[in-house]
Protein backbone atom coordinates (compact mmCIF):
# COMPACT_ATOMS: atom_id res chain seq x y z
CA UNK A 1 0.00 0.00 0.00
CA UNK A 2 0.98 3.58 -0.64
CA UNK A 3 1.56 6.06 2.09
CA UNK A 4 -1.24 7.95 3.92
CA UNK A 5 -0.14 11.30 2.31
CA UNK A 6 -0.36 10.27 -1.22
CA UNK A 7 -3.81 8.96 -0.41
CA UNK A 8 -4.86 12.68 1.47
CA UNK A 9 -3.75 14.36 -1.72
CA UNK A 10 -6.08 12.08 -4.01
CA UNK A 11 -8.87 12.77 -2.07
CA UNK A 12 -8.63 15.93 -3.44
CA UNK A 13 -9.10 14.82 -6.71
CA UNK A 14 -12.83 14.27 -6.96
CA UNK A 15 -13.48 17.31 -4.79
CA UNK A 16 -11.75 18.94 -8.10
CA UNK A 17 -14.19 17.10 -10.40
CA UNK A 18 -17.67 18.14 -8.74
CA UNK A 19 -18.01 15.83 -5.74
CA UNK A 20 -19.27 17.56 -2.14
CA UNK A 21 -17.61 14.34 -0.45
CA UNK A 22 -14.83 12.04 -0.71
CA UNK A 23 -13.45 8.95 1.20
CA UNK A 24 -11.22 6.67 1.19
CA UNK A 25 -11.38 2.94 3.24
CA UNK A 26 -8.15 1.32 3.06
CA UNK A 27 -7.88 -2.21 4.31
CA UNK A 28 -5.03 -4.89 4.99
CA UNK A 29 -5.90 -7.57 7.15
CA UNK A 30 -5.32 -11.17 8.17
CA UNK A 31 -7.06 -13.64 9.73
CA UNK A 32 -7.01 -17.10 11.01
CA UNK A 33 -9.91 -18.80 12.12
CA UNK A 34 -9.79 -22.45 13.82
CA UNK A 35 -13.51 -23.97 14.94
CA UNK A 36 -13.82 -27.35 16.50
CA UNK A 37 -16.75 -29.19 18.18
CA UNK A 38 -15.21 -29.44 21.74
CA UNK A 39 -13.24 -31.81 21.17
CA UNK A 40 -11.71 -32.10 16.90
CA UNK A 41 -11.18 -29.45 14.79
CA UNK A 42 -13.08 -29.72 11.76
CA UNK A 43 -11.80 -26.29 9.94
CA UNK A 44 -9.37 -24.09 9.72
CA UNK A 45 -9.00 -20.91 7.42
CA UNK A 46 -6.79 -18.03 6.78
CA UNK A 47 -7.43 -14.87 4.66
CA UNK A 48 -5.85 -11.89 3.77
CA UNK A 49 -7.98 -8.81 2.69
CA UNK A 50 -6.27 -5.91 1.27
CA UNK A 51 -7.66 -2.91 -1.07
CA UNK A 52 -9.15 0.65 -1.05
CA UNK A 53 -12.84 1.64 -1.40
CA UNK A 54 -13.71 4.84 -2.41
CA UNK A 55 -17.24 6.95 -2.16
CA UNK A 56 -18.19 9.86 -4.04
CA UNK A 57 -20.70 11.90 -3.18
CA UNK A 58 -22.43 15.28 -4.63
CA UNK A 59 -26.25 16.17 -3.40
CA UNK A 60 -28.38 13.10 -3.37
CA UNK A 61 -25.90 11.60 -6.41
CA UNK A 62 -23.35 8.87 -4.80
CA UNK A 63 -20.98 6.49 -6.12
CA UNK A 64 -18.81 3.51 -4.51
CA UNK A 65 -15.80 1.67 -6.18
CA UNK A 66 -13.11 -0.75 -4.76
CA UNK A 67 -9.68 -1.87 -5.78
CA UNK A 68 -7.28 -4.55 -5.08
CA UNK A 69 -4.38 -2.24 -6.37
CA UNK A 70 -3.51 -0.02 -3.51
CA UNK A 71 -0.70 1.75 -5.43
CA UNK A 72 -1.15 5.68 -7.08
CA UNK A 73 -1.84 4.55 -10.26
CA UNK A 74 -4.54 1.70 -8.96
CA UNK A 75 -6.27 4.77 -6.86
CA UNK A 76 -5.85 7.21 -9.15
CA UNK A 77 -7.46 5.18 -12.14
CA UNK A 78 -10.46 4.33 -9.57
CA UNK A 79 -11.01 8.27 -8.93
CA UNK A 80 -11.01 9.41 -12.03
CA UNK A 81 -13.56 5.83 -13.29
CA UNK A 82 -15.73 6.91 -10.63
CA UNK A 83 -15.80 10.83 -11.34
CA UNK A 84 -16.68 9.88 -14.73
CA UNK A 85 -19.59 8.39 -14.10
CA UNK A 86 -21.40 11.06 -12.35
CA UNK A 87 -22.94 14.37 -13.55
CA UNK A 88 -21.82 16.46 -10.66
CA UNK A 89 -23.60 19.49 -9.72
CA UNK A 90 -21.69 21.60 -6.88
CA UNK A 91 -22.11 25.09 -8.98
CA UNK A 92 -18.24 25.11 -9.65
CA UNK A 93 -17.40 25.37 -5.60
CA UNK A 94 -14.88 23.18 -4.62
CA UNK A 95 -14.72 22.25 -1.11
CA UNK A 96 -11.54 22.23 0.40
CA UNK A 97 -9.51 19.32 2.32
CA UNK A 98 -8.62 20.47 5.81
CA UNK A 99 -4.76 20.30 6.34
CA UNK A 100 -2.98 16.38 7.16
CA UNK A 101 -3.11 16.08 10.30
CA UNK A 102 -1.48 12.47 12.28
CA UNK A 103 -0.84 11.36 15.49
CA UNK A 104 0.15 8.49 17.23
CA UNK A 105 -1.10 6.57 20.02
CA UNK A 106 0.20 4.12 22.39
CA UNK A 107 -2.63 1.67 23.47
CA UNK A 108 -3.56 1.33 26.96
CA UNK A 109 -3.49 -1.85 26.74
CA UNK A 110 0.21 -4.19 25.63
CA UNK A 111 0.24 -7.19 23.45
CA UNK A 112 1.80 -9.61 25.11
CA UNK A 113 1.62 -12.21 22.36
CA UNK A 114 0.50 -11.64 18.88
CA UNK A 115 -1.94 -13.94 16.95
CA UNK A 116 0.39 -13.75 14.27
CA UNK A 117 3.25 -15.47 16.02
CA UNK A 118 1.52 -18.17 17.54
CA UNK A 119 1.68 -21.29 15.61
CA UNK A 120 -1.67 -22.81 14.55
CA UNK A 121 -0.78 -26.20 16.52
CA UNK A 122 -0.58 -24.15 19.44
CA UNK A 123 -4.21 -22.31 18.71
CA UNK A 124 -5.37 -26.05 18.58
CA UNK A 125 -4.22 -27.29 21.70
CA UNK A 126 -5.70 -24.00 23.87
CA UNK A 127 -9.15 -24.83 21.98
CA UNK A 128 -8.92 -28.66 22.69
């Protein structure tokens, strides 16, 4: 995935084209999932979701869009597919992003031990 700045600066992009609203969901995830009965595991699954949604909107006109390509070009191209496809209507006003603002926070509570690094025998054994 691209950083959070280049994604802030495309956000501008359909604000540019018409659009009242813009925003970006940007996903990367894994999971694991084990289920037994109480006493055999009968699945086990892992996933790994990753992408950017974006949703336009301008009045009572919206539009949503996904990609699996998180990179400039793979945003950029879904901005500009979904501006296209609406006849905006914001009198030639263009709203303005407020300025990039980040912080960083240290959570209250530690990890001891992440899911991650735990092998899936182990997960196993603490459900059996």
């Amino acid at each position: 995935m691209a950083d959070l700045k280049m994604f802030f600066d495309l956000l501008s992009v359909p604000l540019k084209c018409g659009a009242d609203f813009s925003e970006l969901f940007i996903e990367d995830r894994e999971e694991f999932s084990i289920r037994n009965d109480g006493s055999k595991v009968y699945s086990a699954s892992s996933s790994h979701q990753k992408g950017v949604g974006l949703y336009l909107l301008s009045g009572t006109k919206s539009r949503y869009g996904y990609t699996c390509d998180g990179s400039y070009h793979g945003v950029k191209t879904l901005i500009d597919q979904l501006s296209s496809m609406i006849a905006w209507d914001n009198n030639g006003a263009v709203p303005q992003l407020p300025p990039l603002h980040t912080e960083s926070y240290t959570s209250a509570n530690r990890v001891l031990l992440f899911p991650g690094g735990v092998s899936k025998e182990r997960k196993k054994a603490v459900l059996n």
